[in-house]
Each structure stands twice: as C-alpha cells, then as structure tokens.
PDB file of N, CA and C in Angstrom:
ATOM      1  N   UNK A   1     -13.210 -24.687  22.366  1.00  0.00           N
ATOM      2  CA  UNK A   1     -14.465 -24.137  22.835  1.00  0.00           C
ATOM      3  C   UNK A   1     -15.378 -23.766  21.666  1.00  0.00           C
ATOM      4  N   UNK A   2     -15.257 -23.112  20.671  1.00  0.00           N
ATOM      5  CA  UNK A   2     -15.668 -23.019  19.549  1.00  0.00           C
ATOM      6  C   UNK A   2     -15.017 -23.306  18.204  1.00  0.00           C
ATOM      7  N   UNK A   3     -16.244 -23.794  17.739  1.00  0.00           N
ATOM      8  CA  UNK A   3     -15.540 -25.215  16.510  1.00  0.00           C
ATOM      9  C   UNK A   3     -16.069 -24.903  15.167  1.00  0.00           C
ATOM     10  N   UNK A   4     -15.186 -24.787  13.999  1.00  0.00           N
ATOM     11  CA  UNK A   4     -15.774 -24.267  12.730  1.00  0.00           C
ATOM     12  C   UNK A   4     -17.429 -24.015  12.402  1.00  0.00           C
ATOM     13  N   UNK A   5     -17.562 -25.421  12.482  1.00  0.00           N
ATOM     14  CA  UNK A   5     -19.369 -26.207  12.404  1.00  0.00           C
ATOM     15  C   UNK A   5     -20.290 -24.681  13.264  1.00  0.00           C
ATOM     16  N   UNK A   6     -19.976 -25.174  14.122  1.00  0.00           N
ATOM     17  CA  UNK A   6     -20.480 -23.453  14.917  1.00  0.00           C
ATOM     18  C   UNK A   6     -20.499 -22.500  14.883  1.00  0.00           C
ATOM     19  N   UNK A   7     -19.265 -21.739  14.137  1.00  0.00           N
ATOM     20  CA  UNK A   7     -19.175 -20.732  13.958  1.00  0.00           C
ATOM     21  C   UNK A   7     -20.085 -20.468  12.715  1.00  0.00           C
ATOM     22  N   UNK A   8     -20.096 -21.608  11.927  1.00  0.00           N
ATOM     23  CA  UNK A   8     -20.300 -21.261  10.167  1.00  0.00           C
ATOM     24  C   UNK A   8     -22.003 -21.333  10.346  1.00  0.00           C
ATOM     25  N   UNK A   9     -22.467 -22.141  11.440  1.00  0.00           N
ATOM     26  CA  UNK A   9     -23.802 -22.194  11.733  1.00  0.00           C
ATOM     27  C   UNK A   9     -24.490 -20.679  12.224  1.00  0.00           C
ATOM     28  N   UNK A  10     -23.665 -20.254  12.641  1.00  0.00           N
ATOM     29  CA  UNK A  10     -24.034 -18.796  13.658  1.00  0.00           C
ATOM     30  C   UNK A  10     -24.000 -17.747  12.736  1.00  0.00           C
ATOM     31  N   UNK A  11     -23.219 -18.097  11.928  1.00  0.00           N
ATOM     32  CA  UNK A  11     -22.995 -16.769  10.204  1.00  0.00           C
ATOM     33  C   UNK A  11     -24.077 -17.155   9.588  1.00  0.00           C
ATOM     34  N   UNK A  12     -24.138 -17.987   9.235  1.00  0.00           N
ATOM     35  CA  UNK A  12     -25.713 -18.615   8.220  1.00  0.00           C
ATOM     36  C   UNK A  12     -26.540 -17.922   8.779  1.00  0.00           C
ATOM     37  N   UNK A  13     -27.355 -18.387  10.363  1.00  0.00           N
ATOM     38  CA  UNK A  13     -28.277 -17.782  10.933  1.00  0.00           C
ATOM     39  C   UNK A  13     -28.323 -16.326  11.214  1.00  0.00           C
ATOM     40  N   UNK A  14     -27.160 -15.455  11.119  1.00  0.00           N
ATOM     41  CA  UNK A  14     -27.380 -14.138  11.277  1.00  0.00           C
ATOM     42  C   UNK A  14     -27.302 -13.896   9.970  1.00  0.00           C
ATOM     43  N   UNK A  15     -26.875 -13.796   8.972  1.00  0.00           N
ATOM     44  CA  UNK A  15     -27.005 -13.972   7.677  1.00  0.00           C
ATOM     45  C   UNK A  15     -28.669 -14.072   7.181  1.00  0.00           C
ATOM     46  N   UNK A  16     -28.885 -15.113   7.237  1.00  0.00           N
ATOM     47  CA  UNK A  16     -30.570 -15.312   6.765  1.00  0.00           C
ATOM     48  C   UNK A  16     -31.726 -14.269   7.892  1.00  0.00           C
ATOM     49  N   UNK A  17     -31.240 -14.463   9.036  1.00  0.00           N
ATOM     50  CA  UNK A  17     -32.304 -12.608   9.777  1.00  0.00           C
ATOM     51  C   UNK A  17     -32.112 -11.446   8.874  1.00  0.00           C
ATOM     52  N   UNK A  18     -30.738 -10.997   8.224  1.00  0.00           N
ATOM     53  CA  UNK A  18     -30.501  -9.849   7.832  1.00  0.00           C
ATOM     54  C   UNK A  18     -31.566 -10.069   6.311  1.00  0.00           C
ATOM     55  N   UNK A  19     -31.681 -11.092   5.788  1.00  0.00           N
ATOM     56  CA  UNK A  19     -32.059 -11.124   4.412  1.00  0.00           C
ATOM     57  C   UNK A  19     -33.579 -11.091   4.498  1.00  0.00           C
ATOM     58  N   UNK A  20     -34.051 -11.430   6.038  1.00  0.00           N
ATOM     59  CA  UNK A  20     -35.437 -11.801   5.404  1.00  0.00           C
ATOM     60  C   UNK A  20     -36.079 -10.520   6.200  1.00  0.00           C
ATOM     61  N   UNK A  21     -35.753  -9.469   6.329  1.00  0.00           N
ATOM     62  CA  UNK A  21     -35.991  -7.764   6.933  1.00  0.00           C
ATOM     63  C   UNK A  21     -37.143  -7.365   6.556  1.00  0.00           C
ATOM     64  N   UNK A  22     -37.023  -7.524   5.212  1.00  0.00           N
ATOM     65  CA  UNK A  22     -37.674  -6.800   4.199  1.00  0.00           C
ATOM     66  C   UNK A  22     -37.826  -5.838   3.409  1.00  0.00           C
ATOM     67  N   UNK A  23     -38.345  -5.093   2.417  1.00  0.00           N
ATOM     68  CA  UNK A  23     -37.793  -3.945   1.464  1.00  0.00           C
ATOM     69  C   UNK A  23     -37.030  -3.345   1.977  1.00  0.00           C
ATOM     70  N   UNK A  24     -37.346  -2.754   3.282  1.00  0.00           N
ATOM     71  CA  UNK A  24     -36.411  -1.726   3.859  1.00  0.00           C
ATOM     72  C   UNK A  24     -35.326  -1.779   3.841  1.00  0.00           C
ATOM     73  N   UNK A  25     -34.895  -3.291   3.751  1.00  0.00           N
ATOM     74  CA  UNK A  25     -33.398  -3.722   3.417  1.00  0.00           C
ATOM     75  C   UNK A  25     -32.425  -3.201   2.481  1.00  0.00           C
ATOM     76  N   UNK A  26     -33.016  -2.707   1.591  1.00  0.00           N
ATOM     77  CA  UNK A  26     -32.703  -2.115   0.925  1.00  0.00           C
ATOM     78  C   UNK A  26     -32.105  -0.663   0.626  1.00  0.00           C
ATOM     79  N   UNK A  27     -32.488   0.118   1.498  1.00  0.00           N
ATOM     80  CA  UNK A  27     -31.814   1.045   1.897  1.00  0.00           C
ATOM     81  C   UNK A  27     -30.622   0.986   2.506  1.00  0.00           C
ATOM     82  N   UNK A  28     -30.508  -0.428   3.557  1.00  0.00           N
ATOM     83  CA  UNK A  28     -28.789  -0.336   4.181  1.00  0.00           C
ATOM     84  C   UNK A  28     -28.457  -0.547   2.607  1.00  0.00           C
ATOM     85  N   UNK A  29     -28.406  -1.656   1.839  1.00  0.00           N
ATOM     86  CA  UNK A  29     -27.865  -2.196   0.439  1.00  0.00           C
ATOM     87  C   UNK A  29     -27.377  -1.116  -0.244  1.00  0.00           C
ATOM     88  N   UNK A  30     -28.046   0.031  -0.300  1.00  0.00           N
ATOM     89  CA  UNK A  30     -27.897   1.198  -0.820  1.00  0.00           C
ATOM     90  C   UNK A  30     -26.786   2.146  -0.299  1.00  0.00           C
ATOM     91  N   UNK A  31     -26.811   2.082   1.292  1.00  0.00           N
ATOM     92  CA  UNK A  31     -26.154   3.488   2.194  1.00  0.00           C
ATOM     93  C   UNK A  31     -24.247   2.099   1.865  1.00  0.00           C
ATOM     94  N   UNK A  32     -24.543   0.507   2.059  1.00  0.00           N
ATOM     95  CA  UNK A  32     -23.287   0.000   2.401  1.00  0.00           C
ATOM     96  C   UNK A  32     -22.896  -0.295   0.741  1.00  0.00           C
ATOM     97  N   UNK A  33     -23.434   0.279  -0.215  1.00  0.00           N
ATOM     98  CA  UNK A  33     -22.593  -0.105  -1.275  1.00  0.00           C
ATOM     99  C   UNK A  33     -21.889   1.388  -1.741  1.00  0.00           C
ATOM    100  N   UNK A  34     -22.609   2.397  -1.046  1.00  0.00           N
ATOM    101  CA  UNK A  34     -22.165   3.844  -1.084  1.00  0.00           C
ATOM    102  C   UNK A  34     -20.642   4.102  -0.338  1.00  0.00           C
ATOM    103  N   UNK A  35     -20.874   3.659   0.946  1.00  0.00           N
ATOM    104  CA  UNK A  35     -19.438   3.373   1.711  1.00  0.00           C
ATOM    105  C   UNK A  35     -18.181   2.568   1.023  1.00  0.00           C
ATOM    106  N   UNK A  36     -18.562   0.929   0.727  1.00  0.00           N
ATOM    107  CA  UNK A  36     -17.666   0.692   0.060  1.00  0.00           C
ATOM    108  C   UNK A  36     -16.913   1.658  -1.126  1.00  0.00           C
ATOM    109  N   UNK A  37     -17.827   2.006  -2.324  1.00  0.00           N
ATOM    110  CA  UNK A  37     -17.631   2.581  -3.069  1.00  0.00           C
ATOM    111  C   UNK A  37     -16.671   4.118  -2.924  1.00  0.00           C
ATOM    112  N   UNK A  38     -16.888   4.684  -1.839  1.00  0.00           N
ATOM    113  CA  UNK A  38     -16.250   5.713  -1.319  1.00  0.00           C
ATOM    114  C   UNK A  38     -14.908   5.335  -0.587  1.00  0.00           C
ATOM    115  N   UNK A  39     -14.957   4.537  -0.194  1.00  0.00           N
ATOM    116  CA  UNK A  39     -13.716   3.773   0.517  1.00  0.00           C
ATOM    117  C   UNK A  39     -13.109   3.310  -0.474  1.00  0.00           C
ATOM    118  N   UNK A  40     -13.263   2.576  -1.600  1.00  0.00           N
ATOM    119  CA  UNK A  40     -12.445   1.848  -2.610  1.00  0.00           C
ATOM    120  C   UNK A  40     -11.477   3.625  -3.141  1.00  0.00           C
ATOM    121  N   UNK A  41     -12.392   4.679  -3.644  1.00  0.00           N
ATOM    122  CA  UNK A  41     -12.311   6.120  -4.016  1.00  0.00           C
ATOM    123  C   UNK A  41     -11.138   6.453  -3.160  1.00  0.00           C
ATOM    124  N   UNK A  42     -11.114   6.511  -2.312  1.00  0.00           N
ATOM    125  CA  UNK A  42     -10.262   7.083  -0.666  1.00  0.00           C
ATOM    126  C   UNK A  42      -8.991   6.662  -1.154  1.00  0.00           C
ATOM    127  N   UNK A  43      -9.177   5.072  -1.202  1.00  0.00           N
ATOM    128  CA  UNK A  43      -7.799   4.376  -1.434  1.00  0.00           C
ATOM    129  C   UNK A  43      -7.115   4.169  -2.074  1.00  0.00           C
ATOM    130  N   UNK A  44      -7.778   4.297  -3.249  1.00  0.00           N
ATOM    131  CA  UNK A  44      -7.029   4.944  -5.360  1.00  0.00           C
ATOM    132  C   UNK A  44      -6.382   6.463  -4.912  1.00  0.00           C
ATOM    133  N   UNK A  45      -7.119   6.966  -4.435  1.00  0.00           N
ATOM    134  CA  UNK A  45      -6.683   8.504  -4.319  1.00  0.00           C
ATOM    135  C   UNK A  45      -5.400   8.683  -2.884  1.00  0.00           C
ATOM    136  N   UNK A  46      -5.138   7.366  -2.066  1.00  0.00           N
ATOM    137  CA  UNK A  46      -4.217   7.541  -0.906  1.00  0.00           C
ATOM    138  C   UNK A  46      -2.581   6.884  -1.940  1.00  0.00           C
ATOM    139  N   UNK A  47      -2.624   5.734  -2.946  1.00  0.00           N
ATOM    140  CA  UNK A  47      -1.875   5.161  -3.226  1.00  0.00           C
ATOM    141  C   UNK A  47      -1.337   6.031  -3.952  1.00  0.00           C
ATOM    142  N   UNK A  48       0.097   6.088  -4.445  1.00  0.00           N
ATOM    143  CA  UNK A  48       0.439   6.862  -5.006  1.00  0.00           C
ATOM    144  C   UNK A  48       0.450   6.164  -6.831  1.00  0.00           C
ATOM    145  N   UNK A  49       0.343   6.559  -7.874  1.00  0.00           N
ATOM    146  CA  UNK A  49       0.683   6.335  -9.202  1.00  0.00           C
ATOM    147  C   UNK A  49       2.072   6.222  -9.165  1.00  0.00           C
ATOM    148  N   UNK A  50       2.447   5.249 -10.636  1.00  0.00           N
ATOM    149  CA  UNK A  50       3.747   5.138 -11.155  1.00  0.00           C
ATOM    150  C   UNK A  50       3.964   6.265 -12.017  1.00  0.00           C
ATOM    151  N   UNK A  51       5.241   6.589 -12.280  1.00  0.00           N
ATOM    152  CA  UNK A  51       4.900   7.561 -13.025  1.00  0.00           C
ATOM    153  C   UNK A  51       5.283   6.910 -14.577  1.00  0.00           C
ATOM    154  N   UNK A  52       4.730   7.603 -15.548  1.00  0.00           N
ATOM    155  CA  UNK A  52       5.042   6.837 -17.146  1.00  0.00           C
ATOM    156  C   UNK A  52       6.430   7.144 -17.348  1.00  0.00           C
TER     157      UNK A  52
END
C-alpha cells in the first residue's frame, strides 16, 4: 500500500513547507536545538561513569 518512492516523496514535501516559513523559523531552530541539547545533558548525567 505504501511504497518507499512515496514515502520519501511525502518527507521531501513536508520538509521543504517547514523550510520555506520564514525568519520565524528560526525560533523553533533555536527552542529544538535547546531540547536536543538538554536531552543529550539528561543522558550523560542518567549513564553511569567507569570508574578510573
């Protein structure tokens, strides 16, 4: 029912809406590199160290 070609067509096209927004775009860019960044933080700080 759904076939690579399609799927990869449907990512492109929502893909290129998100890019062509405009400046304002820039603010998600800002709030979702804050999240990652806090999430990467979360998960250094959940793992435990080796010890020397």
């Amino acid at each position: 029912m759904y076939n690579g070609a399609a799927l990869g067509t449907l990512g492109g096209g929502g893909a290129a809406a998100l890019a062509s927004t405009g400046p304002e775009n820039l603010l998600w860019i800002g709030l979702a590199s804050f999240a990652l960044v806090a999430a990467g933080v979360a998960v250094r700080r959940i793992i435990p160290r080796r010890e020397a």
